[in-house]
C-alpha atoms as a PDB file:
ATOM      1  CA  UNK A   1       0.000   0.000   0.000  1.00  0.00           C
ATOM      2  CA  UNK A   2       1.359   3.715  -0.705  1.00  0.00           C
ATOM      3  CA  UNK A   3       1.220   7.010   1.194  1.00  0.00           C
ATOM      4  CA  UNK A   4      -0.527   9.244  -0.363  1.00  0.00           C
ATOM      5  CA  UNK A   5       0.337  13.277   0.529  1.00  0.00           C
ATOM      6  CA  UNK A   6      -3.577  14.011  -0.512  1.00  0.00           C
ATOM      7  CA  UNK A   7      -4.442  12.350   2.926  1.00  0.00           C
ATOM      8  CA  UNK A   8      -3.365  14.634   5.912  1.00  0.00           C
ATOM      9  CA  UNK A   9      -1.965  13.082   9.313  1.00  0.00           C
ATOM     10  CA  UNK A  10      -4.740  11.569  11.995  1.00  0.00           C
ATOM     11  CA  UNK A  11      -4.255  12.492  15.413  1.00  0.00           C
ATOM     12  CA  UNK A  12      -7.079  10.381  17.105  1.00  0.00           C
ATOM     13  CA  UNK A  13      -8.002  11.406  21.012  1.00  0.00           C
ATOM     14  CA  UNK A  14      -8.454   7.712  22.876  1.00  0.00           C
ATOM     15  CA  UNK A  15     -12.017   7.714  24.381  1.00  0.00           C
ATOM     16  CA  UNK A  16     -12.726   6.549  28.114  1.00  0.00           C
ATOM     17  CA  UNK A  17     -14.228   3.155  26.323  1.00  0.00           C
ATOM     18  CA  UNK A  18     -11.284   2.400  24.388  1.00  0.00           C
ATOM     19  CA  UNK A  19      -8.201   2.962  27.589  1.00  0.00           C
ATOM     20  CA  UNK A  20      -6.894  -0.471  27.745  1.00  0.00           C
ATOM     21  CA  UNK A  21      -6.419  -1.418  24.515  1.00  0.00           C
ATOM     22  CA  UNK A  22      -3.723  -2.923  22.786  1.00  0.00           C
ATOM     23  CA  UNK A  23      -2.554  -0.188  19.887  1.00  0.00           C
ATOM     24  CA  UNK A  24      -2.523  -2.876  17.218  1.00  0.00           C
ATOM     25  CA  UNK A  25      -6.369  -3.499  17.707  1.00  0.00           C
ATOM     26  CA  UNK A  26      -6.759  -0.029  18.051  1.00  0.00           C
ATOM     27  CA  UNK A  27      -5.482   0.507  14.727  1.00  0.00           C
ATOM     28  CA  UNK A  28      -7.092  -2.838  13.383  1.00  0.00           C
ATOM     29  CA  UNK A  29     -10.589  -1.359  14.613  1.00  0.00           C
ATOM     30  CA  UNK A  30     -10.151   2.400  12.889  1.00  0.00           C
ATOM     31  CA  UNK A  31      -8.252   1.735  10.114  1.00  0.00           C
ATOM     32  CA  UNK A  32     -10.666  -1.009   7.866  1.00  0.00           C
ATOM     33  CA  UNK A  33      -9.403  -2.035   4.400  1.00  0.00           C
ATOM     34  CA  UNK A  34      -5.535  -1.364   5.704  1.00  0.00           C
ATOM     35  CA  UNK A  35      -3.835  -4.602   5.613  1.00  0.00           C
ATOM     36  CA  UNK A  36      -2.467  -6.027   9.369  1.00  0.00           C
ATOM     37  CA  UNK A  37       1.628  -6.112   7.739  1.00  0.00           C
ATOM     38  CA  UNK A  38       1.000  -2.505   6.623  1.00  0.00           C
ATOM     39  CA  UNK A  39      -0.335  -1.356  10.107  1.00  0.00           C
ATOM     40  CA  UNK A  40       2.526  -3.502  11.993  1.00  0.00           C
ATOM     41  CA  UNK A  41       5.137  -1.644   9.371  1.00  0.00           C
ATOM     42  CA  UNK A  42       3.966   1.911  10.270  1.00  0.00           C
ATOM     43  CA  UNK A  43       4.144   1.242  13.957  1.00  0.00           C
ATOM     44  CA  UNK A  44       7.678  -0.127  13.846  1.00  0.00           C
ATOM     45  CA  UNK A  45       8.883   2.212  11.829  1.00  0.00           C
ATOM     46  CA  UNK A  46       7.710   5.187  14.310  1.00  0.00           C
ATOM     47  CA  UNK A  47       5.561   6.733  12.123  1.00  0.00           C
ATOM     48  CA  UNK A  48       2.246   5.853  14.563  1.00  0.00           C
ATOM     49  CA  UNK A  49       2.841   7.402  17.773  1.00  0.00           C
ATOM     50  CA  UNK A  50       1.493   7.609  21.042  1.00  0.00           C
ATOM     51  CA  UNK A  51       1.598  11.639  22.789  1.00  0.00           C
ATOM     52  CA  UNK A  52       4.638  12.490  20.590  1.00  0.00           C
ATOM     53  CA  UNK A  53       6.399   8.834  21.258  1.00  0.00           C
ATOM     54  CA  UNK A  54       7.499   5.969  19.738  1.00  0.00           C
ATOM     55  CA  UNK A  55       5.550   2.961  20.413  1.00  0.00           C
ATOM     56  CA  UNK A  56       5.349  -1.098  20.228  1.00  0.00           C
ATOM     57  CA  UNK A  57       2.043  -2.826  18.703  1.00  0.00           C
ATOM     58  CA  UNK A  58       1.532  -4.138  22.290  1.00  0.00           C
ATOM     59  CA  UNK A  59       1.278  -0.586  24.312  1.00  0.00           C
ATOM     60  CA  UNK A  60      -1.957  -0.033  25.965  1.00  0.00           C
ATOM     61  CA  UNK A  61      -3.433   3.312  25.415  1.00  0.00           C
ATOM     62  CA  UNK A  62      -5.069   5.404  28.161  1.00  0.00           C
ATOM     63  CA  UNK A  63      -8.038   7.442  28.244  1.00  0.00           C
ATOM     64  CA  UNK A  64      -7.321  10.834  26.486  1.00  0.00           C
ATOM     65  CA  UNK A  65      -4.130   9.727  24.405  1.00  0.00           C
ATOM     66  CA  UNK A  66      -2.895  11.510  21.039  1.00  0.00           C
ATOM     67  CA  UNK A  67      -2.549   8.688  18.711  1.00  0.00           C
ATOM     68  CA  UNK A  68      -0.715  10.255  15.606  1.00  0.00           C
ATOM     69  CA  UNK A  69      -1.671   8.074  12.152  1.00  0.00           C
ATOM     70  CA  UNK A  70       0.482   8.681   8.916  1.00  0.00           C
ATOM     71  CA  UNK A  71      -1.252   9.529   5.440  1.00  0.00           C
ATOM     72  CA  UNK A  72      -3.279   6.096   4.099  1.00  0.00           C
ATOM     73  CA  UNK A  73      -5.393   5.709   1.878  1.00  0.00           C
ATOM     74  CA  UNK A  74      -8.195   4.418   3.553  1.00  0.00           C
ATOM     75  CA  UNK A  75     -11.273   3.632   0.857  1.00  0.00           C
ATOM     76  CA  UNK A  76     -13.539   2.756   3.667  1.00  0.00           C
ATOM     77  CA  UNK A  77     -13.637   6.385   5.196  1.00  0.00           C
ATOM     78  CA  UNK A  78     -12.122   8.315   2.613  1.00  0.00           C
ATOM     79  CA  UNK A  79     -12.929   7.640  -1.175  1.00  0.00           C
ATOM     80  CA  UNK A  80     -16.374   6.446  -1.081  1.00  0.00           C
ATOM     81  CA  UNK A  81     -19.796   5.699   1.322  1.00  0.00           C
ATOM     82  CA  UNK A  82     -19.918   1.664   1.746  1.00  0.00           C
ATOM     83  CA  UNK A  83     -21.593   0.115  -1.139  1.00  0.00           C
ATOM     84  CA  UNK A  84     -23.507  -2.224   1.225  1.00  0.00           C
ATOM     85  CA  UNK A  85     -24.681   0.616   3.248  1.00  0.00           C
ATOM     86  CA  UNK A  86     -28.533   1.519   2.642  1.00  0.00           C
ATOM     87  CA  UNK A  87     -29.742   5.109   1.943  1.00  0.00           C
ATOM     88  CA  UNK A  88     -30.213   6.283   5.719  1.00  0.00           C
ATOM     89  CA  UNK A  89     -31.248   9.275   5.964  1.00  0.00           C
ATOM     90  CA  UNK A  90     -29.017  11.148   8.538  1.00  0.00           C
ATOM     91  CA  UNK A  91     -30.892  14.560   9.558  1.00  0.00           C
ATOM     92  CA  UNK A  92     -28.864  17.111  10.957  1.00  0.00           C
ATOM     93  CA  UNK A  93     -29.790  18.853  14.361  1.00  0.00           C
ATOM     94  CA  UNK A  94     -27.046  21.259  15.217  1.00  0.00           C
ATOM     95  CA  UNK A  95     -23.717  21.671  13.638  1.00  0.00           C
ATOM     96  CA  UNK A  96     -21.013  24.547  14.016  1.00  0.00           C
ATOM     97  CA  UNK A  97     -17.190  24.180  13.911  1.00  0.00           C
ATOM     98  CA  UNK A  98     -16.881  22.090  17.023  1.00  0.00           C
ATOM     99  CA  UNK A  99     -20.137  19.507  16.846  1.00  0.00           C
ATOM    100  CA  UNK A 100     -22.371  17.540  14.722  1.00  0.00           C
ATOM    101  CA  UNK A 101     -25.492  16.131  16.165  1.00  0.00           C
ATOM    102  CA  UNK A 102     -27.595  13.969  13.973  1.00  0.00           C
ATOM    103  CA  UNK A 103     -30.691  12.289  14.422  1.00  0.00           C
ATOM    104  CA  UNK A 104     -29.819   9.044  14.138  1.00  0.00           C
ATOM    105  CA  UNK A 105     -31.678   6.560  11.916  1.00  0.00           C
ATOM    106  CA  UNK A 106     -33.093   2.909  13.643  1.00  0.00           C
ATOM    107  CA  UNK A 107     -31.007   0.200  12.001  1.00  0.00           C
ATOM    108  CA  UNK A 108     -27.974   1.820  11.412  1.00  0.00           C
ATOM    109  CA  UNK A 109     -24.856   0.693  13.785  1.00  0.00           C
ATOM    110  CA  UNK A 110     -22.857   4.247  15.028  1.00  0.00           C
ATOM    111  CA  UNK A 111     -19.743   2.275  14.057  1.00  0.00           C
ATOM    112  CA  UNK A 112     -18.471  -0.832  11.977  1.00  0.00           C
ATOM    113  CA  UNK A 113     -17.369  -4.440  13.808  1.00  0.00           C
ATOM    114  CA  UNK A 114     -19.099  -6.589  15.787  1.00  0.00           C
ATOM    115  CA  UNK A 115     -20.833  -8.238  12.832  1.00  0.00           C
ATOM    116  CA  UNK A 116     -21.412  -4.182  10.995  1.00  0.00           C
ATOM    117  CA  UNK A 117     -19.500  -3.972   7.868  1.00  0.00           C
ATOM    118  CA  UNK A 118     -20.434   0.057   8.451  1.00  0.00           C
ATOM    119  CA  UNK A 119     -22.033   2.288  10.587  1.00  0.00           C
ATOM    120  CA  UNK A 120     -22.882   6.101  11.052  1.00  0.00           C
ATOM    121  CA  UNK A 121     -19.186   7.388  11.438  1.00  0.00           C
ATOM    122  CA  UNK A 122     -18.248   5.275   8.012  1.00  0.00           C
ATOM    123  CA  UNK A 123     -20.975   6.835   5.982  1.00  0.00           C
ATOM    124  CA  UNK A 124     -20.764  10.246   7.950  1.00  0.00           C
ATOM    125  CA  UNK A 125     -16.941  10.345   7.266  1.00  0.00           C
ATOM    126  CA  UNK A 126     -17.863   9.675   3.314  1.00  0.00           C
ATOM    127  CA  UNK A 127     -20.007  12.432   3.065  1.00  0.00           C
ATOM    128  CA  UNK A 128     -17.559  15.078   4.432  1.00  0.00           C
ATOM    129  CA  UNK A 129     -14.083  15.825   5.388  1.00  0.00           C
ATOM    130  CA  UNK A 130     -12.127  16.568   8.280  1.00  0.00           C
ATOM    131  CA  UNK A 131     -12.126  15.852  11.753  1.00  0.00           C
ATOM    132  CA  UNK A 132     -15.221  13.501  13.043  1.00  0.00           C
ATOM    133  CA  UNK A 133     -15.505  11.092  16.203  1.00  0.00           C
ATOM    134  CA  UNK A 134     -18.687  10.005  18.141  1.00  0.00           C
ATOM    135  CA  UNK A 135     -18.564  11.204  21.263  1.00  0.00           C
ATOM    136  CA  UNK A 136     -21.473   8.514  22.847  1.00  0.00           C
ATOM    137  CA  UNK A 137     -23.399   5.260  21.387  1.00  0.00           C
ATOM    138  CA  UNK A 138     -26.787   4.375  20.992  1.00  0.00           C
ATOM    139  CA  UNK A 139     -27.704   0.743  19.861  1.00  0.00           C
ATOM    140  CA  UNK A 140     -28.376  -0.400  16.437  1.00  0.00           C
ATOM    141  CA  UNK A 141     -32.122   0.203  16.808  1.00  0.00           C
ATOM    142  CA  UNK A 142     -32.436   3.229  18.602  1.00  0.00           C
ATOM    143  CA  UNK A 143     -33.007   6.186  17.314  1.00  0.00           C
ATOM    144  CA  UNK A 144     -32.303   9.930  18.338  1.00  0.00           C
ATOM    145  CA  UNK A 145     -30.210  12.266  19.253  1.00  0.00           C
ATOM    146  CA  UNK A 146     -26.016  10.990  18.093  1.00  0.00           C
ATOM    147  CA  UNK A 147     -23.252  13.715  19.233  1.00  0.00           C
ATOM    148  CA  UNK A 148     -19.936  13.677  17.025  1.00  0.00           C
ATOM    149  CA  UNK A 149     -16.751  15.893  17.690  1.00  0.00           C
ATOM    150  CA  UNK A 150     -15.497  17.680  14.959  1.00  0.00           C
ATOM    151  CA  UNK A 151     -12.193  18.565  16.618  1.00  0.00           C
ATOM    152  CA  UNK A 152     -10.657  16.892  19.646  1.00  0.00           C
ATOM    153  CA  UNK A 153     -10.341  19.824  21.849  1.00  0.00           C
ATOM    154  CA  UNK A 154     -14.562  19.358  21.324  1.00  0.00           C
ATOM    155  CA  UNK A 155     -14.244  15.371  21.833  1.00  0.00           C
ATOM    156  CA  UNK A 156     -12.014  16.070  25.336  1.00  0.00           C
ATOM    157  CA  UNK A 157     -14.252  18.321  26.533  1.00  0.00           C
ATOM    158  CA  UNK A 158     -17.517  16.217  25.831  1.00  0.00           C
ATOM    159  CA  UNK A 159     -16.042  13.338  27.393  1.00  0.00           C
ATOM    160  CA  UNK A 160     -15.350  14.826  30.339  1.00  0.00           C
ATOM    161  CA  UNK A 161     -18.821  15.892  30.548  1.00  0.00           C
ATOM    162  CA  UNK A 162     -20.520  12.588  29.916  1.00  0.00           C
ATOM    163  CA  UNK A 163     -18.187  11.255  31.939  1.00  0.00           C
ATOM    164  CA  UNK A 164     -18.620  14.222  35.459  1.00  0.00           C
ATOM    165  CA  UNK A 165     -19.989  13.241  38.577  1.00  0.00           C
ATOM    166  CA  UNK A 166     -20.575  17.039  39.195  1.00  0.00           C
ATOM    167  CA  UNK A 167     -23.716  17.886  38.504  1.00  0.00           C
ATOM    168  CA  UNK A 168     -23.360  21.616  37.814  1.00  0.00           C
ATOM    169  CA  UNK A 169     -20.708  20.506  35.102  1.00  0.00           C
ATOM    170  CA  UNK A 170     -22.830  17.256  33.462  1.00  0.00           C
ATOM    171  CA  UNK A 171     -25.017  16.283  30.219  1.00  0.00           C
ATOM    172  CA  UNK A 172     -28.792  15.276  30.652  1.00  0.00           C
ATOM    173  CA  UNK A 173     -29.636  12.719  28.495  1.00  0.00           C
ATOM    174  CA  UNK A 174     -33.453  11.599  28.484  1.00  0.00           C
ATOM    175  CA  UNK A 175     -34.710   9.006  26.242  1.00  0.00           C
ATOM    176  CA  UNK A 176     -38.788   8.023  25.341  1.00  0.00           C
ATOM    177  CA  UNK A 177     -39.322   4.235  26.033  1.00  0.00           C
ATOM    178  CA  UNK A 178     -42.617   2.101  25.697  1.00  0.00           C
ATOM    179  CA  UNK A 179     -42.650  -0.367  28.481  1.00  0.00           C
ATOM    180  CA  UNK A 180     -44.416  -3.876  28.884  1.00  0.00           C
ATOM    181  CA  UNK A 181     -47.483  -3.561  31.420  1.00  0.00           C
ATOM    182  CA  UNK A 182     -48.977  -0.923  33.536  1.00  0.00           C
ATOM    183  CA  UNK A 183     -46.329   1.027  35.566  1.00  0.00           C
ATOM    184  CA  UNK A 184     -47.592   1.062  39.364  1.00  0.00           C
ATOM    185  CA  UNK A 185     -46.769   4.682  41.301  1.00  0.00           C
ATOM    186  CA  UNK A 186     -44.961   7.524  40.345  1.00  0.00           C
ATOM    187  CA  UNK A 187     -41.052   8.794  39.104  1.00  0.00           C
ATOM    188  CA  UNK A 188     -38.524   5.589  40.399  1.00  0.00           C
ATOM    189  CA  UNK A 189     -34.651   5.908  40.358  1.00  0.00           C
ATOM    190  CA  UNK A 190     -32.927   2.707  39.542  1.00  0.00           C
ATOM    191  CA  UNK A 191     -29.835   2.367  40.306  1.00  0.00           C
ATOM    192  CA  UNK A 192     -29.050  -1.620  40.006  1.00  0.00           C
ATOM    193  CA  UNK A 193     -24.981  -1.893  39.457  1.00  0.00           C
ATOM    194  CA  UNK A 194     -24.702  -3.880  35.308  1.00  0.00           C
ATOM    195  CA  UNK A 195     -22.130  -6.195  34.234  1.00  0.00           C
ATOM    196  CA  UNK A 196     -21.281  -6.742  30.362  1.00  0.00           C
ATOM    197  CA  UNK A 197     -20.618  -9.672  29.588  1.00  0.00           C
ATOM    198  CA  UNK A 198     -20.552 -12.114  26.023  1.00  0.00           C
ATOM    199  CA  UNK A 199     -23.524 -14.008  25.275  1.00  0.00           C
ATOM    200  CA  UNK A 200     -23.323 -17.249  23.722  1.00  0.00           C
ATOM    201  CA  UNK A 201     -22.547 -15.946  20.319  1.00  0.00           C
ATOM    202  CA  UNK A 202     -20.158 -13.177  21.087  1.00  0.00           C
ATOM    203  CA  UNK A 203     -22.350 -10.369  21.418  1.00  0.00           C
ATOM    204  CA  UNK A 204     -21.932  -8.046  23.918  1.00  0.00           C
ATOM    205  CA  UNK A 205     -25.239  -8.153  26.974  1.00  0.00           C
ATOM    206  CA  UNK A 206     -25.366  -6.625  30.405  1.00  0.00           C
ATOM    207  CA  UNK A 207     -26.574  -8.117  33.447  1.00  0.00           C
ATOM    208  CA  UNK A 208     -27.732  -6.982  37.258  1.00  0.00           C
ATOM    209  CA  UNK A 209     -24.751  -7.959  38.865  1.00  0.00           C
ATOM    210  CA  UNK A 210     -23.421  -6.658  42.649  1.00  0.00           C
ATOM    211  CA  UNK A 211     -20.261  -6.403  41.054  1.00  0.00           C
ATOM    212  CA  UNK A 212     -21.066  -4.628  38.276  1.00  0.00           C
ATOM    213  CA  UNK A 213     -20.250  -0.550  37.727  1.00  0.00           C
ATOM    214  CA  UNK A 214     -22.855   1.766  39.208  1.00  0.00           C
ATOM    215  CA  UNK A 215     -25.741   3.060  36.850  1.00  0.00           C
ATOM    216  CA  UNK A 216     -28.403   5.399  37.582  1.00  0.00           C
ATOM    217  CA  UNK A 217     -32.054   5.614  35.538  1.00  0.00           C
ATOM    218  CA  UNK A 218     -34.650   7.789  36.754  1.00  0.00           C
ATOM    219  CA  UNK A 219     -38.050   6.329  35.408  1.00  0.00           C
ATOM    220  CA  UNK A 220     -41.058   8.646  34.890  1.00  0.00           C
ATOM    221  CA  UNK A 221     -44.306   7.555  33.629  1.00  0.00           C
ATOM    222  CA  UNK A 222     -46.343   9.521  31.146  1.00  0.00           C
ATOM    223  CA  UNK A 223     -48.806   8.213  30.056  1.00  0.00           C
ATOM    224  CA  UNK A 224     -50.756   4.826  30.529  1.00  0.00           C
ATOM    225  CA  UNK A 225     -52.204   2.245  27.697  1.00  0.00           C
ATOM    226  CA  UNK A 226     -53.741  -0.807  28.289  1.00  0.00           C
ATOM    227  CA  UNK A 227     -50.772  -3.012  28.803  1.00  0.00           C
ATOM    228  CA  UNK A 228     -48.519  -0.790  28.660  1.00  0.00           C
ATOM    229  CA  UNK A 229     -46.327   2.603  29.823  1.00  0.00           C
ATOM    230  CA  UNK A 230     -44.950   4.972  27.968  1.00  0.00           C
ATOM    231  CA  UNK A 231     -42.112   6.662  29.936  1.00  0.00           C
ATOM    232  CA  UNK A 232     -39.777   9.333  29.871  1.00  0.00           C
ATOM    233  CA  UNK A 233     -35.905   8.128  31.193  1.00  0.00           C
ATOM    234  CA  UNK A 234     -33.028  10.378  32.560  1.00  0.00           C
ATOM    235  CA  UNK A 235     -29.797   8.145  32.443  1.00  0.00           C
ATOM    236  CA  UNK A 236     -27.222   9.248  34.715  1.00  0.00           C
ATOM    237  CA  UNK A 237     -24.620   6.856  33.363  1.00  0.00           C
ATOM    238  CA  UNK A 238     -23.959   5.445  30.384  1.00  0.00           C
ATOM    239  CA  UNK A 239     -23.822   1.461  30.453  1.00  0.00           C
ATOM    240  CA  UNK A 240     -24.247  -0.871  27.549  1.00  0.00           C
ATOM    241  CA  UNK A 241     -27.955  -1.165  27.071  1.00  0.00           C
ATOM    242  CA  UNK A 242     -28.743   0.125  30.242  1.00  0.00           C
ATOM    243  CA  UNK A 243     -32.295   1.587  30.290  1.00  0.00           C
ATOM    244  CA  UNK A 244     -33.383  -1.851  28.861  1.00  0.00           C
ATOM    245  CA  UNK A 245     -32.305  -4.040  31.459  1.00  0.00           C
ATOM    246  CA  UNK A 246     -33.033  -1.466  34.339  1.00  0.00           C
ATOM    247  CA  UNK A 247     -36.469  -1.738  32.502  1.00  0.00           C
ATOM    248  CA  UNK A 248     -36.711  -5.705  32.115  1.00  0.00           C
ATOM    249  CA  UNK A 249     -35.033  -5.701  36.035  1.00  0.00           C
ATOM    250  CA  UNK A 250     -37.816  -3.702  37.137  1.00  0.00           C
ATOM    251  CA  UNK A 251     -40.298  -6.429  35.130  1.00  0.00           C
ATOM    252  CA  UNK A 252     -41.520  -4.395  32.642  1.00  0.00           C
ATOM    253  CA  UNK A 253     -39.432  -4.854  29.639  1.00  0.00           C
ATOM    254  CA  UNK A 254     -38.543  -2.326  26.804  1.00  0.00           C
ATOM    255  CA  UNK A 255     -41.496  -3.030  23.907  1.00  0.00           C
ATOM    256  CA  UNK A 256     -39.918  -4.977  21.135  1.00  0.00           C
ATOM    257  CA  UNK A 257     -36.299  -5.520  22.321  1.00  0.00           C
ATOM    258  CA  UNK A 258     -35.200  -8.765  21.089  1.00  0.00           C
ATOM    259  CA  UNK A 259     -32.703  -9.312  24.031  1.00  0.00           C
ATOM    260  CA  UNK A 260     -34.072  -8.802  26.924  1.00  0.00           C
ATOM    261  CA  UNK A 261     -37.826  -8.483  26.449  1.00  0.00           C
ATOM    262  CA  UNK A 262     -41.231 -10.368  26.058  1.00  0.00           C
ATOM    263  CA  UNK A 263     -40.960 -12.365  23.288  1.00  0.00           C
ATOM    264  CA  UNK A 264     -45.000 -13.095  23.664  1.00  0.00           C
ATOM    265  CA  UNK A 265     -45.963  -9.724  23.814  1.00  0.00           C
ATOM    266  CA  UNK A 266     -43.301  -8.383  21.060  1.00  0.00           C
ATOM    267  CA  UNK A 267     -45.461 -10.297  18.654  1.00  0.00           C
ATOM    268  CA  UNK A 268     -48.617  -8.910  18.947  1.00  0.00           C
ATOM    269  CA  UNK A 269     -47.622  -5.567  19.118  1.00  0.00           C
ATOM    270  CA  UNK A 270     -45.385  -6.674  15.518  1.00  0.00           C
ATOM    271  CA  UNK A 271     -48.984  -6.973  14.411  1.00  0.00           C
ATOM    272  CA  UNK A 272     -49.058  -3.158  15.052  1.00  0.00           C
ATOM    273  CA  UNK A 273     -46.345  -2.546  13.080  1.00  0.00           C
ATOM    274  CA  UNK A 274     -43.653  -2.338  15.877  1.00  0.00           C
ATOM    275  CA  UNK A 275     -40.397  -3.900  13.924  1.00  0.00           C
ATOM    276  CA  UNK A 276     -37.650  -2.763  16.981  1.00  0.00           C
ATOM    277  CA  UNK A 277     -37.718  -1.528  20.191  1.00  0.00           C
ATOM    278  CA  UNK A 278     -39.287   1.083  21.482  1.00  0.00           C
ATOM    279  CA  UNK A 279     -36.313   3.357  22.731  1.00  0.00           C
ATOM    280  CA  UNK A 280     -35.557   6.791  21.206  1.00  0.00           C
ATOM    281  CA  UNK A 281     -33.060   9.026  22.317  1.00  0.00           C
ATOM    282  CA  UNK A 282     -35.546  12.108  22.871  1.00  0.00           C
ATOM    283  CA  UNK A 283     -32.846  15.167  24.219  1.00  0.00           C
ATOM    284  CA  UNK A 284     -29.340  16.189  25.642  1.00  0.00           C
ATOM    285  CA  UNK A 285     -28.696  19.020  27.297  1.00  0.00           C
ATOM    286  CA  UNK A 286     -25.094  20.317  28.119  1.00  0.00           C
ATOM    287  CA  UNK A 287     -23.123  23.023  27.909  1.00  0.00           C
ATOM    288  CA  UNK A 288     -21.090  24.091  24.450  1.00  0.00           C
ATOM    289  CA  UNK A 289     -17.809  22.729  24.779  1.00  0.00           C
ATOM    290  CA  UNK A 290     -16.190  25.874  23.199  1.00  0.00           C
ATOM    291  CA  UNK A 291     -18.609  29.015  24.372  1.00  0.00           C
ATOM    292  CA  UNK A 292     -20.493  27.274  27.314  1.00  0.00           C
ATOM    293  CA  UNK A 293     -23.344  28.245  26.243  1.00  0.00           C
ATOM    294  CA  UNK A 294     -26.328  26.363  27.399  1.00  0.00           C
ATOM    295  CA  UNK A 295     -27.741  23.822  24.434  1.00  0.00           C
ATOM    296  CA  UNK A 296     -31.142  21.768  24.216  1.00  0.00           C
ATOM    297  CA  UNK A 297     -30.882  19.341  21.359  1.00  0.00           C
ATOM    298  CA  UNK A 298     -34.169  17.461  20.752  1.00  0.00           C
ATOM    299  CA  UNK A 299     -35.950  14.830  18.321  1.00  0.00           C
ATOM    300  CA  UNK A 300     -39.308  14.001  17.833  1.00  0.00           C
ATOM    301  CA  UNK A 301     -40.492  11.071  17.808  1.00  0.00           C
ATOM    302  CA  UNK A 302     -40.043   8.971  14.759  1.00  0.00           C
ATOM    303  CA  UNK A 303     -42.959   7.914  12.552  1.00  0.00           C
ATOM    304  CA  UNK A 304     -42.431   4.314  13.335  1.00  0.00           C
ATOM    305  CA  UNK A 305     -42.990   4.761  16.931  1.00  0.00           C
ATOM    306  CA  UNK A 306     -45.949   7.174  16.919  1.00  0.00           C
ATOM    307  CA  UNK A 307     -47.654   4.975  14.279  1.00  0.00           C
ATOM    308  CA  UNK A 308     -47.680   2.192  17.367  1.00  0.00           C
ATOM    309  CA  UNK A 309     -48.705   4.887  19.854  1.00  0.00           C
ATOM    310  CA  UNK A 310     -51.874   6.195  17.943  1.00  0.00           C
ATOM    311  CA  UNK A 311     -52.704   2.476  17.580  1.00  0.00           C
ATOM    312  CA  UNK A 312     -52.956   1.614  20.888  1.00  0.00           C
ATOM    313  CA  UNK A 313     -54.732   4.223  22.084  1.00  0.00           C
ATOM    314  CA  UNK A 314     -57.454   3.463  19.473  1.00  0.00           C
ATOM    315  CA  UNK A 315     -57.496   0.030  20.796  1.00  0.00           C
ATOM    316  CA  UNK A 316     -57.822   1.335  24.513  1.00  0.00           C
ATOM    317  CA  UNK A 317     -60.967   3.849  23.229  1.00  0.00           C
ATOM    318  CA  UNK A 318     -62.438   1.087  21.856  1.00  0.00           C
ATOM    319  CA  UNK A 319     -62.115  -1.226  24.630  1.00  0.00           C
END
């Protein structure tokens, strides 16, 4: 493979959920299409560094690392959108020089691996140029509100926010759920401790566990249907799939999820037209990493999900 001087050096900023690894992976994970002997080469022959240094494939990199990446040509951010990859449309909710928050599509993977051959930051990273990271996840089949960085002075700062346990200095994130039966009382923090761990065929699940890291949902009910609750949720943390098992812990599972919900009850409310689950990233609010000005970033409620809402409350007037 050549260098190419039309490609500019990379300087990557390691997020929080990526301290650990080994820099070979690292590279492995960001750089698809590049073969493993060209990636190896590059790091031997110091032109990947870590912070300014020279490096082995084995060094582990810490949260908030400068990883420095030579000129590639890399065809599957660079030249062209994934072939594979449908037509999703990717609305835009705020941009400026710093961020790029999109309302994220249900079906589409943020990022490539773990059985994606793309994902949002591939076909995001087609369509324009420069700097772009995510700064957060949702899963495959939520949809919402997605934050990217579009510098890493932006990233850094976003991080640090997602990841602050002072509350004067921390993001809100609330997302809309439809639940599985009728919630009994009022607003409920949950704050059972999850565990990730790898199911049976690889794929990443959490589970209630005492040893797990601590994770905060505050459940509040709006509105009831016959059989079910739809609910507003404020995460405080951010764990793998989090406001679905706080939900299914609770006993009344997300709508529609696959994993951890009611496989009975998902398929009569498919005959409604519910294909996923019912989770949608509804706001953040935070501070502008650059002018700290105060920022409420919202999306409605996607056509999918209000199409199973207005259906259910016909069948409850009816009944």
């Amino acid at each position: 493979m050549k260098e190419t001087p039309k490609d500019p050096v990379s300087k990557r900023l390691v997020a929080p959920t990526e301290a650990g690894q080994r820099l070979d992976n690292y590279l492995f994970k960001h750089l698809k299409g590049v073969p493993k002997s060209y990636i190896y080469r590059i790091i031997r022959g110091g032109q990947v560094r870590i912070n300014g240094g020279r490096v082995k494939p084995s060094s582990r990199l810490a949260d908030g690392d400068t990883v420095r990446i030579p000129p590639l040509r890399q065809a599957s951010e660079k030249s062209r959108e994934p072939s594979e990859a449908p037509d999703f449309k990717i609305s835009t909710l705020f941009e400026d020089e710093h961020l790029l928050i999109v309302d994220k599509p249900s079906g589409c993977a943020v990022h490539s691996g773990s059985g994606h051959d793309y994902g949002l930051i591939e076909i995001l990273r087609s369509r324009m140029t420069g700097y772009l990271e995510l700064i957060h996840r949702l899963d495959k089949e939520t949809s919402g509100v997605l934050m990217l960085a579009k510098d890493p002075m932006a990233l850094r700062q976003m991080h640090l926010l997602f990841s602050s346990r002072n509350e004067l200095k921390s993001i809100q994130k609330f997302y809309t759920a439809l639940l599985v039966g009728e919630w009994r009382g009022g607003s409920r923090t949950l704050t059972h401790s999850l565990e990730t761990v790898r199911g049976t065929v690889g794929a990443k699940r959490s589970k209630v566990s005492s040893s797990g890291r601590e994770a905060i949902s505050i459940f509040d009910p709006i509105k009831s249907l016959k059989g079910h609750t739809l609910v507003k949720v404020e995460i405080k943390t951010g764990r793998l799939h989090q406001v679905r098992v706080h939900a299914e812990q609770e006993g009344y599972p997300v709508a529609g999820d696959k994993l951890y919900g009611d496989k009975e009850r998902n398929l009569d409310l498919r005959k409604l037209g519910l294909r996923r689950q019912f989770l949608h990233a509804e706001s953040l609010l935070f501070d502008h990493p650059n002018s700290g000005a105060p920022m409420t970033i919202q999306s409605a409620l996607p056509d999918d999900l209000s199409s199973v809402l207005s259906k259910l409350e016909q069948k409850q007037n009816v009944q």
